[in-house]
C-alpha atoms as a PDB file:
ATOM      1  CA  UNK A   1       0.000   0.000   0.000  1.00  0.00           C
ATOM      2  CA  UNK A   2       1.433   3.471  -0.884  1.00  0.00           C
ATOM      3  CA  UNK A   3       2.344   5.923   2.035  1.00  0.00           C
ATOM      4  CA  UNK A   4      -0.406   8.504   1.611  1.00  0.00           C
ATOM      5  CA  UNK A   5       1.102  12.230   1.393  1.00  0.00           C
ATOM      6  CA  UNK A   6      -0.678  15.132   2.709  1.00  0.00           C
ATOM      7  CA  UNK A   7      -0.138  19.273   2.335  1.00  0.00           C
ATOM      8  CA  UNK A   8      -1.069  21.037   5.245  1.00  0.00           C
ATOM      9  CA  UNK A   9      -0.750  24.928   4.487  1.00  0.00           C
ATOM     10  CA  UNK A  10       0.254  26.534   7.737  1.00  0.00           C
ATOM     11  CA  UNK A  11       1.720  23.788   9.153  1.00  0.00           C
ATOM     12  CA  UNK A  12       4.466  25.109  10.952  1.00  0.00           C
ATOM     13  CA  UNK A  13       2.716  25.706  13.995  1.00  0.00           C
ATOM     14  CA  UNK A  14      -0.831  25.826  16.055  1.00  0.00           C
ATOM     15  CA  UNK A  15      -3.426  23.451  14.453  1.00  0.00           C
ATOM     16  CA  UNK A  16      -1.519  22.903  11.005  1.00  0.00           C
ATOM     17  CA  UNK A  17       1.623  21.051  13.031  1.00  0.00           C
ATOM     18  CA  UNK A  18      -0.570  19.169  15.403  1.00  0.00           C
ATOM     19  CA  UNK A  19      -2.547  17.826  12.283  1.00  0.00           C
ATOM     20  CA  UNK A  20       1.231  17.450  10.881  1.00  0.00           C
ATOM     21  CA  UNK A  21       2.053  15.003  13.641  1.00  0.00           C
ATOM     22  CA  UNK A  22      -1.131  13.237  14.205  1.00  0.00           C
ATOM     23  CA  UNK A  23      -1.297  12.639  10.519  1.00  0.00           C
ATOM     24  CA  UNK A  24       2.208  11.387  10.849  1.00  0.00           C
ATOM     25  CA  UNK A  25       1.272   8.811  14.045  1.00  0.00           C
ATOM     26  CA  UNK A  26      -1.444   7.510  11.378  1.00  0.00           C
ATOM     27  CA  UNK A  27       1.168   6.562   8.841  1.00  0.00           C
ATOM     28  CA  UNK A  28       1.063  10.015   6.391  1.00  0.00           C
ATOM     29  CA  UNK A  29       4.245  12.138   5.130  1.00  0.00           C
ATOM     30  CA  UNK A  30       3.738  15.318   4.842  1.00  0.00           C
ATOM     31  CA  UNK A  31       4.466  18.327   2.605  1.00  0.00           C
ATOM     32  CA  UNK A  32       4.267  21.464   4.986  1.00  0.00           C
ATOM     33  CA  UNK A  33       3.961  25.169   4.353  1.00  0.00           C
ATOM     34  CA  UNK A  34       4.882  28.121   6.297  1.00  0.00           C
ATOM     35  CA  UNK A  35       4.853  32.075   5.552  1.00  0.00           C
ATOM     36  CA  UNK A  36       8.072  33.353   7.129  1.00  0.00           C
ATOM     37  CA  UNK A  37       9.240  30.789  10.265  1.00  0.00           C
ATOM     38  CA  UNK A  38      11.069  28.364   8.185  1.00  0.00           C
ATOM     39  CA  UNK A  39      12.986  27.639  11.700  1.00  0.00           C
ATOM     40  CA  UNK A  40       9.287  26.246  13.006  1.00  0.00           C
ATOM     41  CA  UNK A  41       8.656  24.573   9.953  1.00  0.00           C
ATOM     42  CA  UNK A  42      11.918  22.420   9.687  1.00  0.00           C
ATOM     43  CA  UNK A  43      11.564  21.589  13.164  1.00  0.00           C
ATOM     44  CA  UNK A  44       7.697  20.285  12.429  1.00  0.00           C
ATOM     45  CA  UNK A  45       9.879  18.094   9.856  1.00  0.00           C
ATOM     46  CA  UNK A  46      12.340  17.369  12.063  1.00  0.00           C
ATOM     47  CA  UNK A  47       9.463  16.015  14.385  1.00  0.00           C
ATOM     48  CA  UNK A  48       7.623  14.312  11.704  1.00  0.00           C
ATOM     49  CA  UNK A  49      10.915  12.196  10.460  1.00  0.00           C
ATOM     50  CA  UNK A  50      11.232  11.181  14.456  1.00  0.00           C
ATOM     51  CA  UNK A  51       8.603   9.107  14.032  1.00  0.00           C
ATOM     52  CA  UNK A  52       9.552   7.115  11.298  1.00  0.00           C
ATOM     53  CA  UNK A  53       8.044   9.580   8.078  1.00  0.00           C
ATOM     54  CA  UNK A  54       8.797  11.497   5.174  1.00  0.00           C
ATOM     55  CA  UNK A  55       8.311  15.394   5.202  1.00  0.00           C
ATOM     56  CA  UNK A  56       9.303  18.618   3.393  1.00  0.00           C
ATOM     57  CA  UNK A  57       8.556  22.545   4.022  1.00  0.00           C
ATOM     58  CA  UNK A  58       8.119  24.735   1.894  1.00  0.00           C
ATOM     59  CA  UNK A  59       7.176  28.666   1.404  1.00  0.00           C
ATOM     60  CA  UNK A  60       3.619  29.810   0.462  1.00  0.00           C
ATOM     61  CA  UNK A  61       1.954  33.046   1.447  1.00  0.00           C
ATOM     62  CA  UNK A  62      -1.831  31.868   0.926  1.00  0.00           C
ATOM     63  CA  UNK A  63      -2.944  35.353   0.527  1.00  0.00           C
ATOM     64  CA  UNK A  64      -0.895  35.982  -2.896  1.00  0.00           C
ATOM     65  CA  UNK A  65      -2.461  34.228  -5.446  1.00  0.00           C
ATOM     66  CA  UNK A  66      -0.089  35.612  -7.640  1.00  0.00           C
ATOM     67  CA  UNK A  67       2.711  32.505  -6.128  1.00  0.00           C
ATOM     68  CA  UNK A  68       0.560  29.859  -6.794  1.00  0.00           C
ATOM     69  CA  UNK A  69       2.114  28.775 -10.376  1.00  0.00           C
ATOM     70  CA  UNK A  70       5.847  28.811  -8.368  1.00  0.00           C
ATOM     71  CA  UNK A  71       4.317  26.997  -5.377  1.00  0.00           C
ATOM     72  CA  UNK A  72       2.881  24.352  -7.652  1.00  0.00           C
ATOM     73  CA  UNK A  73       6.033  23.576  -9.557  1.00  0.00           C
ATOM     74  CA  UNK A  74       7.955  23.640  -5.992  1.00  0.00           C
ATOM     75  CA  UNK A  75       5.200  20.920  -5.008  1.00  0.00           C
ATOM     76  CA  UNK A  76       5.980  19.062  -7.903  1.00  0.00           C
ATOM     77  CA  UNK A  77       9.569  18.918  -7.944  1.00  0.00           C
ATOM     78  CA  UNK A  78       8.999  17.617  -4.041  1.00  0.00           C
ATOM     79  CA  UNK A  79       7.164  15.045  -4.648  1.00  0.00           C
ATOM     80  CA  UNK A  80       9.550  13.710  -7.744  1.00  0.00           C
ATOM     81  CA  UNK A  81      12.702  14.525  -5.389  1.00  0.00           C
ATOM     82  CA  UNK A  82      11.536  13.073  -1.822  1.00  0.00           C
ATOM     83  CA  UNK A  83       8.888  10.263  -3.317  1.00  0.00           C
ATOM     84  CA  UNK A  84       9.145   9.819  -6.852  1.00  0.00           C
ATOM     85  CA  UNK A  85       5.640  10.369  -7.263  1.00  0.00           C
ATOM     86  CA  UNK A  86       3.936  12.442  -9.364  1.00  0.00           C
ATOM     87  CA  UNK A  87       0.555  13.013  -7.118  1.00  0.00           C
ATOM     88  CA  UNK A  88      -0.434  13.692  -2.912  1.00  0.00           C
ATOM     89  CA  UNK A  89      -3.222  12.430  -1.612  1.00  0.00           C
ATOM     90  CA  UNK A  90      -4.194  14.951   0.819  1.00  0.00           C
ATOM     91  CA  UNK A  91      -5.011  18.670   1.177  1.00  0.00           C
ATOM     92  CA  UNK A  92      -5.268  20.199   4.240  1.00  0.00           C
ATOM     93  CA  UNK A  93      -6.190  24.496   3.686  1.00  0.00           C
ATOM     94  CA  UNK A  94      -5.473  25.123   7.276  1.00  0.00           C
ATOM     95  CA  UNK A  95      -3.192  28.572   7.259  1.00  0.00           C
ATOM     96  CA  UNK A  96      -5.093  31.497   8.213  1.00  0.00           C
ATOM     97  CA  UNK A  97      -5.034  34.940  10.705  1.00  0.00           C
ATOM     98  CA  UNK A  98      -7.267  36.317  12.291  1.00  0.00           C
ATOM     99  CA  UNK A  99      -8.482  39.679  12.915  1.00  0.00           C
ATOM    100  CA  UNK A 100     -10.517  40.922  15.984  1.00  0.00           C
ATOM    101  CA  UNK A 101     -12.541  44.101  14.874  1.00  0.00           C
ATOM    102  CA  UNK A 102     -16.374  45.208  15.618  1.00  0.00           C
ATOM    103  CA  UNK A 103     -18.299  45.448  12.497  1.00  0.00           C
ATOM    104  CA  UNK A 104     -18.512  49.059  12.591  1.00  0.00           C
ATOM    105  CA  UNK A 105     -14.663  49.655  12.804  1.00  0.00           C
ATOM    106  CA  UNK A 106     -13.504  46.952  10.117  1.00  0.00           C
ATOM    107  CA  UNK A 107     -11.604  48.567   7.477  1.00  0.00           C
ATOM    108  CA  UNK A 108     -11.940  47.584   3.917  1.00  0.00           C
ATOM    109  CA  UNK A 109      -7.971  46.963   4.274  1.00  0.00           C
ATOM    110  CA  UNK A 110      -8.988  44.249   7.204  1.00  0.00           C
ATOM    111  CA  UNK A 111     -11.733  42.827   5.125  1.00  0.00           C
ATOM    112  CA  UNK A 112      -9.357  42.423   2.044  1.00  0.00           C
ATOM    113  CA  UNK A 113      -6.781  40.778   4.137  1.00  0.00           C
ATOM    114  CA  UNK A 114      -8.986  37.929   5.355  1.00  0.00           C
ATOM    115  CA  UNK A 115     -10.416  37.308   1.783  1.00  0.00           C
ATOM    116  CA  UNK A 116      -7.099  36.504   0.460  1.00  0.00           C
ATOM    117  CA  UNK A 117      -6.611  34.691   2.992  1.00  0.00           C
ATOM    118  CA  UNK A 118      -9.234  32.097   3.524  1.00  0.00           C
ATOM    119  CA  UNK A 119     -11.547  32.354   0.890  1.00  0.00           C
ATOM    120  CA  UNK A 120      -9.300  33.473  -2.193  1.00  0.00           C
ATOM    121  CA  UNK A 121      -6.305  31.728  -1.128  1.00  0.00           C
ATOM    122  CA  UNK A 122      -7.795  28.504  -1.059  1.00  0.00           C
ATOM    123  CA  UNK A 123     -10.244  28.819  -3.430  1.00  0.00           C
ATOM    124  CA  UNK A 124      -7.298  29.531  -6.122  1.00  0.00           C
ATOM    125  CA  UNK A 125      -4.457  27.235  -4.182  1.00  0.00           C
ATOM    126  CA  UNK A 126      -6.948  24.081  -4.901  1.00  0.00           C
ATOM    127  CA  UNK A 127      -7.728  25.337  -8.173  1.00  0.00           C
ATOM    128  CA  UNK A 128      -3.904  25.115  -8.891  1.00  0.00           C
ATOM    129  CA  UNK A 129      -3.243  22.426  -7.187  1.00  0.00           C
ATOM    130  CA  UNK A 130      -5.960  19.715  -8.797  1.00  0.00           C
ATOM    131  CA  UNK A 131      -3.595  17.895 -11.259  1.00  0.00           C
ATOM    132  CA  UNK A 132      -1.330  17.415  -8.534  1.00  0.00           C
ATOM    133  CA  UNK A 133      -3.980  15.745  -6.572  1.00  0.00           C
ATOM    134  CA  UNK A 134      -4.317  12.105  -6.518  1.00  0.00           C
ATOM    135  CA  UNK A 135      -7.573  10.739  -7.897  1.00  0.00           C
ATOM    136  CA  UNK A 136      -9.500   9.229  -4.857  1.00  0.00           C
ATOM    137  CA  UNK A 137      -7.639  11.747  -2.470  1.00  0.00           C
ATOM    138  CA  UNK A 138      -8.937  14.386  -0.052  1.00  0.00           C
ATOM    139  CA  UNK A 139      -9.381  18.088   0.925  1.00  0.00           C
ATOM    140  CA  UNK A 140     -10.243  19.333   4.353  1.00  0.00           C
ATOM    141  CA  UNK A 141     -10.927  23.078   4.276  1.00  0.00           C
ATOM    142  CA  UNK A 142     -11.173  24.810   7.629  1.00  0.00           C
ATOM    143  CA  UNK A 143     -13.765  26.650   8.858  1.00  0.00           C
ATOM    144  CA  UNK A 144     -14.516  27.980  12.503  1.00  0.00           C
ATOM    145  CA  UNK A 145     -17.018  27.428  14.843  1.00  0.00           C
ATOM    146  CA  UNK A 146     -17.702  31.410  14.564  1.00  0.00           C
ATOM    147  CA  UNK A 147     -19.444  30.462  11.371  1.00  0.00           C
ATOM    148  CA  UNK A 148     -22.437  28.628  13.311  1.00  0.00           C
ATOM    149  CA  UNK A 149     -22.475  31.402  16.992  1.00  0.00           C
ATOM    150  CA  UNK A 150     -22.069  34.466  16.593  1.00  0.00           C
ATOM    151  CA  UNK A 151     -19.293  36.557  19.054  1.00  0.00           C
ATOM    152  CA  UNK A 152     -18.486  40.285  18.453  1.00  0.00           C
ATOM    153  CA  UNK A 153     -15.477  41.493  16.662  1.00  0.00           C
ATOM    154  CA  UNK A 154     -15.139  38.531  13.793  1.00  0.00           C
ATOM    155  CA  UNK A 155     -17.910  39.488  11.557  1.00  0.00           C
ATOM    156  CA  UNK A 156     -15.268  39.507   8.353  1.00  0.00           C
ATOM    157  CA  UNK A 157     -13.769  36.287   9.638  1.00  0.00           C
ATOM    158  CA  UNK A 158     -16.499  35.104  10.050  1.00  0.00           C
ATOM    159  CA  UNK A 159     -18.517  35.863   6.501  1.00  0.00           C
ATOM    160  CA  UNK A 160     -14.784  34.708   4.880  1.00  0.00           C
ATOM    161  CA  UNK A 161     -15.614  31.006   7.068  1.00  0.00           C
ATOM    162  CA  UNK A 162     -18.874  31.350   6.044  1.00  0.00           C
ATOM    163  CA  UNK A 163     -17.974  31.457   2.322  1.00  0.00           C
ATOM    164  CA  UNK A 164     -15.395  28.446   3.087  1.00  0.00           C
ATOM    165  CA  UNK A 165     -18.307  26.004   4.096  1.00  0.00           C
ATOM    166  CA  UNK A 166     -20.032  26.706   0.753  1.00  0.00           C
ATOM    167  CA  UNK A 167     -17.175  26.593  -1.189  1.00  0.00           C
ATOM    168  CA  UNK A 168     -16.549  22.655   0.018  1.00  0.00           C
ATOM    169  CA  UNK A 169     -19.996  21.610  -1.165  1.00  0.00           C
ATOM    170  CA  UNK A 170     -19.108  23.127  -4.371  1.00  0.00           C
ATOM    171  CA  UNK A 171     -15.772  21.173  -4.595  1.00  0.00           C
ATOM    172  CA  UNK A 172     -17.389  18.088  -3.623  1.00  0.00           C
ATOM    173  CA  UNK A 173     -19.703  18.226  -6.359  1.00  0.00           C
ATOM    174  CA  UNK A 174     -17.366  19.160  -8.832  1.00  0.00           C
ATOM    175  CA  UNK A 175     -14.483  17.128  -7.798  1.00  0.00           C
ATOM    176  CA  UNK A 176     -16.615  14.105  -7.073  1.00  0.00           C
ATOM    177  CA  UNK A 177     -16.160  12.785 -10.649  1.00  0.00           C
ATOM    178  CA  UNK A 178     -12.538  12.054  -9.647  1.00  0.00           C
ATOM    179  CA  UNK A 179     -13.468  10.229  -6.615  1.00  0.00           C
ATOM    180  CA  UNK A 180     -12.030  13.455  -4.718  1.00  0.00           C
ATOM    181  CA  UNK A 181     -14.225  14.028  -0.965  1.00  0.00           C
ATOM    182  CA  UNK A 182     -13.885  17.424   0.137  1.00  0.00           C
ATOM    183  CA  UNK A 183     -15.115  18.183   3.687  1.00  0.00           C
ATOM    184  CA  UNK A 184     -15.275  21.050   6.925  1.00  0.00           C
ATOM    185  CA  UNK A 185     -13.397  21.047   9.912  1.00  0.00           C
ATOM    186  CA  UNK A 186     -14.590  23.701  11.969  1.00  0.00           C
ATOM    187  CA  UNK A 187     -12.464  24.017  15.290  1.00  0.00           C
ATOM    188  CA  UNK A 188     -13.737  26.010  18.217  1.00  0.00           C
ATOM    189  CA  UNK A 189     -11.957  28.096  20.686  1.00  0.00           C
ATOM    190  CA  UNK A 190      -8.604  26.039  21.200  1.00  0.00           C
ATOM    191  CA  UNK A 191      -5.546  27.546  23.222  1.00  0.00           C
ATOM    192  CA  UNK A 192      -2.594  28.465  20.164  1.00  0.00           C
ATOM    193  CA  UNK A 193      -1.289  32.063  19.793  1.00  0.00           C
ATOM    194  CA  UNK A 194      -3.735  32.237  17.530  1.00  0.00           C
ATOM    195  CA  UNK A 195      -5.226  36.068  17.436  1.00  0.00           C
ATOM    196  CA  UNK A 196      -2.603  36.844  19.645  1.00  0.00           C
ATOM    197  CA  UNK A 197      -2.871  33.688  21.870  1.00  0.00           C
ATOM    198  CA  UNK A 198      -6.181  35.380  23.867  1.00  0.00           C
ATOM    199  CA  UNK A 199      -7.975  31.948  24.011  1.00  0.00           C
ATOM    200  CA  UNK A 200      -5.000  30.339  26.017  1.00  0.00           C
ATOM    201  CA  UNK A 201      -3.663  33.182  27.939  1.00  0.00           C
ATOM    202  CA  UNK A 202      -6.486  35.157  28.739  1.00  0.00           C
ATOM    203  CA  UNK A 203      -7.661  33.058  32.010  1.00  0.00           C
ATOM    204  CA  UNK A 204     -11.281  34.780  31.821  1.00  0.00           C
ATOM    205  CA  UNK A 205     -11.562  34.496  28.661  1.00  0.00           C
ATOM    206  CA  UNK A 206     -10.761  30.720  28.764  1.00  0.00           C
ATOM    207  CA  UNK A 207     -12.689  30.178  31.731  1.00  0.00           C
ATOM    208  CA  UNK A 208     -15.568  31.942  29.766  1.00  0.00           C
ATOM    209  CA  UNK A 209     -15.537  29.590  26.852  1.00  0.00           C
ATOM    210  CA  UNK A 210     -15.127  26.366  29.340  1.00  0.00           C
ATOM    211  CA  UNK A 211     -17.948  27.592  31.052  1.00  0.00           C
ATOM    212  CA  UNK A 212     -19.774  27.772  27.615  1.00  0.00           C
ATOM    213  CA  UNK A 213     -18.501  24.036  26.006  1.00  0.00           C
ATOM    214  CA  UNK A 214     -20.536  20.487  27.018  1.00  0.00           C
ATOM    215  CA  UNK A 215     -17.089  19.032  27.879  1.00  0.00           C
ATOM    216  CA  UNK A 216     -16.349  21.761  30.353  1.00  0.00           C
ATOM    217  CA  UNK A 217     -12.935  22.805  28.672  1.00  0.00           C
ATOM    218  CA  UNK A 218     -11.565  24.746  26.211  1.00  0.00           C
ATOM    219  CA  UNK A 219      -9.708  22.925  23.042  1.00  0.00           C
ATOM    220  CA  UNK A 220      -6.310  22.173  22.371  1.00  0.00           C
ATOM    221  CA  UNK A 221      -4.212  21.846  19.580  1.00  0.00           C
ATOM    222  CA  UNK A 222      -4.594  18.022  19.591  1.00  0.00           C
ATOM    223  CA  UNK A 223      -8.211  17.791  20.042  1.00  0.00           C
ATOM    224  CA  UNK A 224      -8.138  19.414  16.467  1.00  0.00           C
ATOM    225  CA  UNK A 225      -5.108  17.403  15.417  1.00  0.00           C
ATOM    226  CA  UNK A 226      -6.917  13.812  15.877  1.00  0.00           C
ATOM    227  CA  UNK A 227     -10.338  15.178  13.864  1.00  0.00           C
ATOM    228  CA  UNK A 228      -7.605  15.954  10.880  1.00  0.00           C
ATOM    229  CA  UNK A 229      -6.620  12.207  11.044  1.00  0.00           C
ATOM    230  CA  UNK A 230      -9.985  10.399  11.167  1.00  0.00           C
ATOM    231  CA  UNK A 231     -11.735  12.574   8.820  1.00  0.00           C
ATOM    232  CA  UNK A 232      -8.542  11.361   6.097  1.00  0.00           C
ATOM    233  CA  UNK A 233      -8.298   8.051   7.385  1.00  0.00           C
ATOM    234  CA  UNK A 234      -9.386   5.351   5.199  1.00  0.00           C
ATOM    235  CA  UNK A 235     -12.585   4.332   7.628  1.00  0.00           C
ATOM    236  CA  UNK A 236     -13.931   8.495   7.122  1.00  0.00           C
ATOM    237  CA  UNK A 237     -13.876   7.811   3.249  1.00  0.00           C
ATOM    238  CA  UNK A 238     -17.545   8.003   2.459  1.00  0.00           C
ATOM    239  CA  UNK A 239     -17.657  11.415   4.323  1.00  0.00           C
ATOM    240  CA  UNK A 240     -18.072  13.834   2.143  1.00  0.00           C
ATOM    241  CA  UNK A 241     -19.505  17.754   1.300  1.00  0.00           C
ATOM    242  CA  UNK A 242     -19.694  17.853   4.984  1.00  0.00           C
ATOM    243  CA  UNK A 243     -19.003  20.413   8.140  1.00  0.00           C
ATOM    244  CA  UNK A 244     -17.842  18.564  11.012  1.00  0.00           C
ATOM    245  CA  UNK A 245     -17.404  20.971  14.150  1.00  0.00           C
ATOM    246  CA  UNK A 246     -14.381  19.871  16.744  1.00  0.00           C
ATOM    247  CA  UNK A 247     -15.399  22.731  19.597  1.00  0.00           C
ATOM    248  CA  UNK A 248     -16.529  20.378  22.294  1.00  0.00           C
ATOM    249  CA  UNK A 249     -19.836  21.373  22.228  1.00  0.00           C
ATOM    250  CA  UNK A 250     -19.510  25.222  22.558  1.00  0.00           C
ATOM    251  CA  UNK A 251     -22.854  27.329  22.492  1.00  0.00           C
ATOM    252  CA  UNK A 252     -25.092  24.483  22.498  1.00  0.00           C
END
């Protein structure tokens, strides 16, 4: 059986890396991006060869479209170097930022930012990336919990998250012909330095949300980690053009 290979975008650190390393536990190399901390990224590699597999890093900023043609031929000259293969399996649009801003103060500037980000970026990163994409593989776009509540200050974030979940029914339908299942993971609130690390470091804010979640906590990186490898396991593969929420149980 062939070593399935998976891109994670943003997978030097936070959720990206732990879905790097779980992936890895489960058997899967890994082809990771990062936008400037190449030090984190070889390390996630570094990791990822510890325990037995095959990874790479490489350089992608998700929110210039423009670098997608260079990224792709990068990708491709990975996979002949480090597998001789010609095709991954797995595609994981996890890298993202957020930005905290009321509705009435979010700048056009803001808004553009996330919409390269996580709608454009992967909407025109898959689109590149689909001959590169083994037939019978799999794309997990991520999404947020902040699609389904509703908390003041990500109302851009939120819309761009929003536009993510209907973009992965689209893909499933279209890509479906290939045997490709495209699928949501929507994390909750889960301690990283994500938005400036509020969620973990912020102790009313954490207690606030673990207050709010069924399983009386708030998430962590590997809670998010282990939903990345059993929705591209082999037993998930009849999931598909679906939004599965990892937050616990928040706002029930």
């Amino acid at each position: 059986m062939t070593t399935p290979i998976a891109l994670i975008t943003g997978g030097s650190r936070g959720l990206g890396r732990s879905a790097a390393l779980r992936l890895a536990e489960h058997g899967s190399d890994a082809i990771l991006t990062y936008r400037s901390q190449r030090a984190e990224a070889e390390a996630v590699v570094a990791d990822i060869q510890a325990l037995g597999r095959r990874a790479v890093a490489l350089p992608l900023d998700v929110g210039d479209s423009a670098g997608f043609p260079a990224f792709v031929e990068q990708v491709r000259q990975a996979l002949a170097t480090h597998w001789q293969r010609e095709r991954f399996d797995h595609l994981v649009n996890n890298a993202g930022m957020g930005v905290h801003a009321a509705f009435a103060e979010t700048t056009p500037e803001q808004f553009d930012q996330l919409m390269n980000v996580h709608l454009k970026g992967p909407f025109f990163l898959t689109q590149a990336l689909l001959p590169l994409i083994a037939d019978g593989g799999r794309i997990v776009n991520v999404s947020s919990g902040l699609a389904r509540f509703a908390l003041p200050g990500y109302a851009a974030y939120a819309a761009m998250k929003g536009g993510v979940e209907v973009l992965t029914r689209y893909m499933a339908k279209e890509l479906g012909a290939r045997g490709i299942a495209v699928n949501t993971l929507a994390p909750g609130a889960i301690e990283t330095d994500f938005g400036g690390g509020a969620v973990r470091d912020n102790h009313e804010l954490n207690a606030y949300i673990a207050a709010q979640t069924a399983l009386g906590r708030v998430g962590l990186p590997d809670d998010i980690g282990g939903a990345f490898a059993a929705l591209l396991s082999a037993d998930s593969r009849w999931i598909n053009a679906q939004r599965i929420e990892a937050s616990g149980g928040m706002f029930l």
